[in-house]
PDB file of N, CA and C in Angstrom:
ATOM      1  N   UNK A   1    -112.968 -24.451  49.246  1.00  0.00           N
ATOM      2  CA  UNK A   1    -114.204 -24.261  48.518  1.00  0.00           C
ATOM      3  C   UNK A   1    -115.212 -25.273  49.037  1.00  0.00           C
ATOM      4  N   UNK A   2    -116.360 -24.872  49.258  1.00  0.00           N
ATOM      5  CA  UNK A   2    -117.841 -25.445  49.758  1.00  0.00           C
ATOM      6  C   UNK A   2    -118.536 -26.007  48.965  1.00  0.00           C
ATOM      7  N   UNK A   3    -119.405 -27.185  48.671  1.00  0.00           N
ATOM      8  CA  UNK A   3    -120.070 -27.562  47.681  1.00  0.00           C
ATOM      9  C   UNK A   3    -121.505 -27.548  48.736  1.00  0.00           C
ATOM     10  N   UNK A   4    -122.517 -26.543  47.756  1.00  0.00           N
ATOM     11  CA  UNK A   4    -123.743 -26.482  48.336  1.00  0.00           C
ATOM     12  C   UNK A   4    -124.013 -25.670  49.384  1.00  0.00           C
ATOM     13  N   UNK A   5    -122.435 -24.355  50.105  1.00  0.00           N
ATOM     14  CA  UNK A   5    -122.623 -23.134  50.918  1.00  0.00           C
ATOM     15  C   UNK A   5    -122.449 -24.139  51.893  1.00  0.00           C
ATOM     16  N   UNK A   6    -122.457 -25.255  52.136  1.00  0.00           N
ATOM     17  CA  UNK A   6    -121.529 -25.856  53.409  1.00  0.00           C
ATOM     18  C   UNK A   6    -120.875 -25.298  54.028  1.00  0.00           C
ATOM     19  N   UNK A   7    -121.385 -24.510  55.200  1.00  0.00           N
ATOM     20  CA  UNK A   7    -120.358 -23.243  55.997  1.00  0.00           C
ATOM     21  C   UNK A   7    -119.235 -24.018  56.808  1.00  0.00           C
ATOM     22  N   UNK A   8    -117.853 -24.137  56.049  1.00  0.00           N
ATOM     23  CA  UNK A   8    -117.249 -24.524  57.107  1.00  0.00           C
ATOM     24  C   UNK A   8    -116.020 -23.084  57.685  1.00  0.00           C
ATOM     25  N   UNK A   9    -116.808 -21.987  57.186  1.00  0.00           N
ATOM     26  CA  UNK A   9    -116.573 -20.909  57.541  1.00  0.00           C
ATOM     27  C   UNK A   9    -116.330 -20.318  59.246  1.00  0.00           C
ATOM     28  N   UNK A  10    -117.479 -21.501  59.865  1.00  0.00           N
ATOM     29  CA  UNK A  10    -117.661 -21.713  61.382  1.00  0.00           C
ATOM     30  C   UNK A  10    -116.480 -22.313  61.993  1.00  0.00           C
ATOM     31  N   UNK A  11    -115.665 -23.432  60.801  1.00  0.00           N
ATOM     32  CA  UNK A  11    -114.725 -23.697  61.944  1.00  0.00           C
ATOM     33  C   UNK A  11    -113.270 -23.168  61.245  1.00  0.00           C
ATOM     34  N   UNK A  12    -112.931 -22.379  60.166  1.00  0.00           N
ATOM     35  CA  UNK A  12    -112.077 -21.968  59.132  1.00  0.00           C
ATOM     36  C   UNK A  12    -111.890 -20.029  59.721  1.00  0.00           C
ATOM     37  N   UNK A  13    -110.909 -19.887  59.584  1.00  0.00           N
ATOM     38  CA  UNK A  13    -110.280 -18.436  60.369  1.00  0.00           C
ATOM     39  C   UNK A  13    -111.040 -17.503  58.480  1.00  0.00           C
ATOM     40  N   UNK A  14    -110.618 -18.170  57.544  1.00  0.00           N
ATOM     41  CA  UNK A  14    -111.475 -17.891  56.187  1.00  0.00           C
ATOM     42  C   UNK A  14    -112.680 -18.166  55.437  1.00  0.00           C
ATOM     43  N   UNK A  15    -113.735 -16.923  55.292  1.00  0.00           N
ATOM     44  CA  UNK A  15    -114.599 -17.725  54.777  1.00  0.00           C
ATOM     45  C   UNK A  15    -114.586 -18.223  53.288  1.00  0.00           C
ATOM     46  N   UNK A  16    -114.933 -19.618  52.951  1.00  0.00           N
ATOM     47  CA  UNK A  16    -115.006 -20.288  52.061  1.00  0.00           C
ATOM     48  C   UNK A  16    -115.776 -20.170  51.043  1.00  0.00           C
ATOM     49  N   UNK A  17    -115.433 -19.808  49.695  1.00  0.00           N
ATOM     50  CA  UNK A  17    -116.075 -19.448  48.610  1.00  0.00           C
ATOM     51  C   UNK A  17    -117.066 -21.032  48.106  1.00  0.00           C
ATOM     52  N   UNK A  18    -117.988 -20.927  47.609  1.00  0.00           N
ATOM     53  CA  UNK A  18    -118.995 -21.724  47.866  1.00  0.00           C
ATOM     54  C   UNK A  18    -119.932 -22.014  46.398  1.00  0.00           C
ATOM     55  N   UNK A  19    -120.030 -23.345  46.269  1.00  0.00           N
ATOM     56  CA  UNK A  19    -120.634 -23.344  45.083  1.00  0.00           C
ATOM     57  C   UNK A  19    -122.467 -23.805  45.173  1.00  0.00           C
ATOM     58  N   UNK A  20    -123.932 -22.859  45.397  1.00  0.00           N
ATOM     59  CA  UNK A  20    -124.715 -23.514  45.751  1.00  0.00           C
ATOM     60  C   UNK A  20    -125.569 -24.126  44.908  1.00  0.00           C
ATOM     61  N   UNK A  21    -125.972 -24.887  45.290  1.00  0.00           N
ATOM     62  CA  UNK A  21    -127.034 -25.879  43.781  1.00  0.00           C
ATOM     63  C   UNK A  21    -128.200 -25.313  44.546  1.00  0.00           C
ATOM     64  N   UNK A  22    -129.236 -25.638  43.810  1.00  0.00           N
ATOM     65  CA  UNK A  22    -130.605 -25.487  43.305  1.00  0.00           C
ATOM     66  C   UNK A  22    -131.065 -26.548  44.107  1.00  0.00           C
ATOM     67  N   UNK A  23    -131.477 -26.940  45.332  1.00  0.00           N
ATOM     68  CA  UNK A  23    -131.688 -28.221  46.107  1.00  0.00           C
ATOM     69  C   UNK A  23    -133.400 -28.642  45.718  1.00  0.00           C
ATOM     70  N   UNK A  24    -134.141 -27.365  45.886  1.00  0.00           N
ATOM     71  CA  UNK A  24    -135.128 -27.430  45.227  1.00  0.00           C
ATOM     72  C   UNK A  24    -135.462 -28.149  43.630  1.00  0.00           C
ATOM     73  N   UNK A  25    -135.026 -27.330  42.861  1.00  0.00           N
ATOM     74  CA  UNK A  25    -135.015 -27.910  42.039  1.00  0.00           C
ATOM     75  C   UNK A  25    -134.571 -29.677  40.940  1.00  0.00           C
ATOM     76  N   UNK A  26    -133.108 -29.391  41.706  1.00  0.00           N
ATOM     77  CA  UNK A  26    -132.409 -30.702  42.466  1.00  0.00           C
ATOM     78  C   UNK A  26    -133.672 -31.907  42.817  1.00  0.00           C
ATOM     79  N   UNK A  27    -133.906 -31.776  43.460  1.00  0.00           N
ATOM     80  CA  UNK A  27    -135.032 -33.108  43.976  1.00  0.00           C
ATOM     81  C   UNK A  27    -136.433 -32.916  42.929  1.00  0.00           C
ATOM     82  N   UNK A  28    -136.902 -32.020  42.643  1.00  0.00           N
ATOM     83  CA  UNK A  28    -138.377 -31.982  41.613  1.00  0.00           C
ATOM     84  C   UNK A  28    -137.488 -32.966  40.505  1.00  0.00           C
ATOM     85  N   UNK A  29    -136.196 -32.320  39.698  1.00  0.00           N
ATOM     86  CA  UNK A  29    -135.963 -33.412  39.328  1.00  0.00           C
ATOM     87  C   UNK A  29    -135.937 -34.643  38.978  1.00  0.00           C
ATOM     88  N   UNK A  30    -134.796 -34.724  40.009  1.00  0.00           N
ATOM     89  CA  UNK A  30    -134.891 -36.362  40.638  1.00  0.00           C
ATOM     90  C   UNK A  30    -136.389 -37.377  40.891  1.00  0.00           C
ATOM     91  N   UNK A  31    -137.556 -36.378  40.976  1.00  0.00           N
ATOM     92  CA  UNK A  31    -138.365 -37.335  40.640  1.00  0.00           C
ATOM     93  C   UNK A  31    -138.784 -37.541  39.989  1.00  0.00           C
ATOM     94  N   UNK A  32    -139.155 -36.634  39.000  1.00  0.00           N
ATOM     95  CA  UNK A  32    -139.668 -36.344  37.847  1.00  0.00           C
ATOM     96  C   UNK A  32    -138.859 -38.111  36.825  1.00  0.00           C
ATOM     97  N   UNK A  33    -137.435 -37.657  37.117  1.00  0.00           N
ATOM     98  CA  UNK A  33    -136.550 -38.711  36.541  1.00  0.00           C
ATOM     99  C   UNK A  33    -136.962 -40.074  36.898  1.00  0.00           C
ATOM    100  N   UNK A  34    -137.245 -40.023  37.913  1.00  0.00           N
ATOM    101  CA  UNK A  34    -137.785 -41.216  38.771  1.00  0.00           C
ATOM    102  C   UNK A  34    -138.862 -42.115  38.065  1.00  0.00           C
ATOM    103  N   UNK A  35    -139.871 -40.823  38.414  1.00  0.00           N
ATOM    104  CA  UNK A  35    -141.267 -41.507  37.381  1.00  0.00           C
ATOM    105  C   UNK A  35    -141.106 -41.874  36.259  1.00  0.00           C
ATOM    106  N   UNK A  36    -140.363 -40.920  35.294  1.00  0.00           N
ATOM    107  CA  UNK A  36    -140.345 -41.723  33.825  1.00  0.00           C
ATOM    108  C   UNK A  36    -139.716 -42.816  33.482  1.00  0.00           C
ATOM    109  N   UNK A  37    -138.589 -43.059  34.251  1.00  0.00           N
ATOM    110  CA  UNK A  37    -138.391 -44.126  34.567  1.00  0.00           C
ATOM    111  C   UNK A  37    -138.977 -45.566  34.826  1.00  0.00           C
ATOM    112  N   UNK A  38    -139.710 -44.762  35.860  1.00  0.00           N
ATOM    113  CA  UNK A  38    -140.566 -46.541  36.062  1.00  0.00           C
ATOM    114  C   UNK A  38    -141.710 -46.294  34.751  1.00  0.00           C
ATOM    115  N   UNK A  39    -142.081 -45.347  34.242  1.00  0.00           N
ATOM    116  CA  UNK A  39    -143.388 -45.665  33.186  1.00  0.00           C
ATOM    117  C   UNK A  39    -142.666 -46.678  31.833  1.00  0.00           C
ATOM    118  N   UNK A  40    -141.348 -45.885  31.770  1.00  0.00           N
ATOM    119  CA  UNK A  40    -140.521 -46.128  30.487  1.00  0.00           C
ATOM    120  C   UNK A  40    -139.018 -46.904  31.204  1.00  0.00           C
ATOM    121  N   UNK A  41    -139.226 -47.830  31.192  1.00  0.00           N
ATOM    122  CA  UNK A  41    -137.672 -48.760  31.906  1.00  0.00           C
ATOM    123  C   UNK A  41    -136.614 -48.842  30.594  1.00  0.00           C
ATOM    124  N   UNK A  42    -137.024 -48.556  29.167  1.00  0.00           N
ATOM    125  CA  UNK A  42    -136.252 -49.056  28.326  1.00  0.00           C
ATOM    126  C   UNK A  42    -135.937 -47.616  27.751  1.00  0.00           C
ATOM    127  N   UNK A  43    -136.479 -46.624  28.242  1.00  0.00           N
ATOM    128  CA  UNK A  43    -135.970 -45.510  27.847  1.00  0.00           C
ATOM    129  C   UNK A  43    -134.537 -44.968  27.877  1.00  0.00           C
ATOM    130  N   UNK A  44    -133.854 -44.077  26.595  1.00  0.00           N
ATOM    131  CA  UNK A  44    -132.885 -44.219  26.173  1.00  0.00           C
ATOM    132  C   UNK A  44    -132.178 -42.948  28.156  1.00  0.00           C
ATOM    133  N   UNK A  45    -131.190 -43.026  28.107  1.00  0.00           N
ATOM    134  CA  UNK A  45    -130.528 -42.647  29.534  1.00  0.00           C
ATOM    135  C   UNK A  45    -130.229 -40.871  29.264  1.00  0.00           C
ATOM    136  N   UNK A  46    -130.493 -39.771  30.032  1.00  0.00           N
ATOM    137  CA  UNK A  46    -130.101 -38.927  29.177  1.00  0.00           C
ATOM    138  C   UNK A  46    -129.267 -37.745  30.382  1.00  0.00           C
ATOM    139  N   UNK A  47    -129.023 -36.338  30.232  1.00  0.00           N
ATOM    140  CA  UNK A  47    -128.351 -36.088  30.937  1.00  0.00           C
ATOM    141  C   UNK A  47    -129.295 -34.661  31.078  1.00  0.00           C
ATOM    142  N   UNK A  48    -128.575 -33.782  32.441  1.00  0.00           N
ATOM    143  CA  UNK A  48    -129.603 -32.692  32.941  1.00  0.00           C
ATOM    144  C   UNK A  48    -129.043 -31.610  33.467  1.00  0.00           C
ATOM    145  N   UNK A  49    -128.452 -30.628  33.324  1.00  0.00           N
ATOM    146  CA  UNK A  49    -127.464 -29.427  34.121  1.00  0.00           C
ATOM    147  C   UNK A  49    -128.794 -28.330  34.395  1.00  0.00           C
ATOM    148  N   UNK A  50    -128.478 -28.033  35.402  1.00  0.00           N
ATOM    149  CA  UNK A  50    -128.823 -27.878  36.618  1.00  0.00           C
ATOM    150  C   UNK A  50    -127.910 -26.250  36.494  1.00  0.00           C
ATOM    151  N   UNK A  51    -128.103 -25.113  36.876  1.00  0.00           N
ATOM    152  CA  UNK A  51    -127.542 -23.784  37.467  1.00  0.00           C
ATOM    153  C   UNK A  51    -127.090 -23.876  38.326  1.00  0.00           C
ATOM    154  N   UNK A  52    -126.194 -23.783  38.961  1.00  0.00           N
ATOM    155  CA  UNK A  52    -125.801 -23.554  40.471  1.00  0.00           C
ATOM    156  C   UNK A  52    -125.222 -22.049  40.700  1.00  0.00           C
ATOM    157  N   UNK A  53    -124.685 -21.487  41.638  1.00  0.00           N
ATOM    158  CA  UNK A  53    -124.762 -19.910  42.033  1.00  0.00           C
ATOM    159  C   UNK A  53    -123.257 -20.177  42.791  1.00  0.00           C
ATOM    160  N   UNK A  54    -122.212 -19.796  41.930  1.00  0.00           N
ATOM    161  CA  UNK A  54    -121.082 -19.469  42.820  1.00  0.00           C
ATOM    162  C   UNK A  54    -120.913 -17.909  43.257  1.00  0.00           C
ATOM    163  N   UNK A  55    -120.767 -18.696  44.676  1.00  0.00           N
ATOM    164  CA  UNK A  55    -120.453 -17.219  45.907  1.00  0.00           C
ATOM    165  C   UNK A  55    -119.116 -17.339  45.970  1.00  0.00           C
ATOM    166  N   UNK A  56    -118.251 -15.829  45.672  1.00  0.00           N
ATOM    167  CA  UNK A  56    -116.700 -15.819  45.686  1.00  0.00           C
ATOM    168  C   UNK A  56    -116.871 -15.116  47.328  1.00  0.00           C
ATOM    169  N   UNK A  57    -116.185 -15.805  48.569  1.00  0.00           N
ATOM    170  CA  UNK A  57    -115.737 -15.279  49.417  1.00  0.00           C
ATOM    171  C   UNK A  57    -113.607 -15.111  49.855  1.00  0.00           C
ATOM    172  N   UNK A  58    -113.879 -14.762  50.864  1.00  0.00           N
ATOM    173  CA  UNK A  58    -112.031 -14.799  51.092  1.00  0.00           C
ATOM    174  C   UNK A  58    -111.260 -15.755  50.723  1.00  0.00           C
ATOM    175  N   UNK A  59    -111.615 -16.988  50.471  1.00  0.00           N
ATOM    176  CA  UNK A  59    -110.970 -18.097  49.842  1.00  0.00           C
ATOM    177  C   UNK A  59    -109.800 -17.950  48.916  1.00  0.00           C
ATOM    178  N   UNK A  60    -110.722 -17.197  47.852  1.00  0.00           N
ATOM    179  CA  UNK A  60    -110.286 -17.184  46.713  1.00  0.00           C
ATOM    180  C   UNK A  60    -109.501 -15.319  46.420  1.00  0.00           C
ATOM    181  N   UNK A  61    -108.882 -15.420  45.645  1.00  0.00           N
ATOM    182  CA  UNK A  61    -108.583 -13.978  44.966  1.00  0.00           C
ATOM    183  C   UNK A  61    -107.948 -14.004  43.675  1.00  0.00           C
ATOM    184  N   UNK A  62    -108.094 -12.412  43.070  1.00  0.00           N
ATOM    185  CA  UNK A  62    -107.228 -12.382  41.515  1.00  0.00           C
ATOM    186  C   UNK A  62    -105.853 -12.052  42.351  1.00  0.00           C
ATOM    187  N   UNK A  63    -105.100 -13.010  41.448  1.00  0.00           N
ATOM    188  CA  UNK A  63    -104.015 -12.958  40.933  1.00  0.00           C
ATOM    189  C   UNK A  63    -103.451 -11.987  39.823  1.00  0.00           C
ATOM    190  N   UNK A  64    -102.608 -11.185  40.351  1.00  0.00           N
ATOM    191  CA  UNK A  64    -102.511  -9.999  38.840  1.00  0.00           C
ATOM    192  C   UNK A  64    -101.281 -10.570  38.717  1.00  0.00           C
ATOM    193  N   UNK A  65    -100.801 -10.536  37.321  1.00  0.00           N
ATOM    194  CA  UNK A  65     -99.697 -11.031  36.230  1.00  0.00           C
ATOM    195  C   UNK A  65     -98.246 -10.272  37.066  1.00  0.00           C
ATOM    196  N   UNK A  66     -97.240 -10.783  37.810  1.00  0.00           N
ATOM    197  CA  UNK A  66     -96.100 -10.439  38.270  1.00  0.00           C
ATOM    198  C   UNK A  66     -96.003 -10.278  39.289  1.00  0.00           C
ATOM    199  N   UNK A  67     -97.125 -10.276  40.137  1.00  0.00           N
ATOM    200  CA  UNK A  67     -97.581  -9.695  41.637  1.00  0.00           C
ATOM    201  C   UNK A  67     -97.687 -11.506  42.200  1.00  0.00           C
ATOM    202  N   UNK A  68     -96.955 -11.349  43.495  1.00  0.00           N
ATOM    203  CA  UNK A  68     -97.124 -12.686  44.041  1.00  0.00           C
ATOM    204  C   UNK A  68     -96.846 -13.745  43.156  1.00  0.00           C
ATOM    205  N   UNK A  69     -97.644 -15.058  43.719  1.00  0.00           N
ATOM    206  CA  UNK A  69     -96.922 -16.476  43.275  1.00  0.00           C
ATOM    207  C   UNK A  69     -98.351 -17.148  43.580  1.00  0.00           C
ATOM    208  N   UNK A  70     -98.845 -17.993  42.870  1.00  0.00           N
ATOM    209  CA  UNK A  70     -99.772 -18.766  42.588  1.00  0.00           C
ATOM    210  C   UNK A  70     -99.130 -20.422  43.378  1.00  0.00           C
ATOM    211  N   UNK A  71    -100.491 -21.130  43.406  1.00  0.00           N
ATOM    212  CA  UNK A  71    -100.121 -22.339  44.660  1.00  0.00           C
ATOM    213  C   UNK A  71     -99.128 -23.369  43.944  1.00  0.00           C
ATOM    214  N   UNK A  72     -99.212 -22.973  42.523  1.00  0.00           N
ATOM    215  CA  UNK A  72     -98.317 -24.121  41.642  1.00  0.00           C
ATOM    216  C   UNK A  72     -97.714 -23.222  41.168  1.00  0.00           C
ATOM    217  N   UNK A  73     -96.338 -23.320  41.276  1.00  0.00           N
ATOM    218  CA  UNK A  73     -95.427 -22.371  40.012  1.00  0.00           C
ATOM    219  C   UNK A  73     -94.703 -23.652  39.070  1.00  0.00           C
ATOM    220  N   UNK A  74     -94.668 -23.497  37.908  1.00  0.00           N
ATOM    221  CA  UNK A  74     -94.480 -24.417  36.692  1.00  0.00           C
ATOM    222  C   UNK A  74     -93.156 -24.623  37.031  1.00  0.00           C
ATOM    223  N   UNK A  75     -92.226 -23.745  37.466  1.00  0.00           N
ATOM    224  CA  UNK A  75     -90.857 -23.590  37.558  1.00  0.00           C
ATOM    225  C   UNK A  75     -90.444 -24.911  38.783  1.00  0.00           C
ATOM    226  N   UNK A  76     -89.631 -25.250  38.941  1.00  0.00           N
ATOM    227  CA  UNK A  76     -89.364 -26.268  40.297  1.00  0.00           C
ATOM    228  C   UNK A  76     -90.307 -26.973  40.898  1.00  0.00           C
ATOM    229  N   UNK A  77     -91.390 -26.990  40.432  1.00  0.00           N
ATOM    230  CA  UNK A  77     -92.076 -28.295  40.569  1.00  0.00           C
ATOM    231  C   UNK A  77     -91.850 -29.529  41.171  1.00  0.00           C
ATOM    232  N   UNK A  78     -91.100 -30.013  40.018  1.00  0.00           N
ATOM    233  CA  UNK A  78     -90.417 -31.494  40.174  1.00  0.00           C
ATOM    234  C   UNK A  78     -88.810 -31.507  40.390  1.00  0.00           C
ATOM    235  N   UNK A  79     -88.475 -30.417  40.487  1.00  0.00           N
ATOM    236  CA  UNK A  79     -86.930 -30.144  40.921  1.00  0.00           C
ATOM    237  C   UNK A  79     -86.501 -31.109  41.782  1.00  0.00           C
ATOM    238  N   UNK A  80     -85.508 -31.818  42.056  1.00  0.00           N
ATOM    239  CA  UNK A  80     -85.159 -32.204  43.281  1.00  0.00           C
ATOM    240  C   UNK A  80     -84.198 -31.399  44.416  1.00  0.00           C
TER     241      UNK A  80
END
């Protein structure tokens, strides 16, 4: 998986399902945060989510209930 469509699809035989942020928006942000900041230094700290756009490529797939085996099976785990 890709953070931000980071194609490493170019050097991967699979392409990589990809999570993209808002880069635009992302930085208006960040300054916005910036400025109030310096107007208000004692201002209380606060938090900001942001959308991002997940792209499902070959990476990933459903799993149907009995079909195949998932990357962790609960069973033998820690077996020795």
């Amino acid at each position: 998986m890709s953070i931000d469509g980071f194609n490493l699809a170019a050097i991967q035989e699979v392409p990589l399902t990809a999570v993209h942020v808002p880069r635009d928006e992302l930085g208006s942000e960040a300054v916005h945060l910036l400025q109030q900041r310096l107007l208000r230094p004692e201002a209380p700290h606060g938090s900001l989510l942001l959308h991002g756009t997940l792209v499902v490529r070959d990476s990933v797939r459903r799993i149907r209930p009995g079909k195949g085996h998932t990357a962790v099976e609960p069973q033998g785990l820690y077996d020795d």
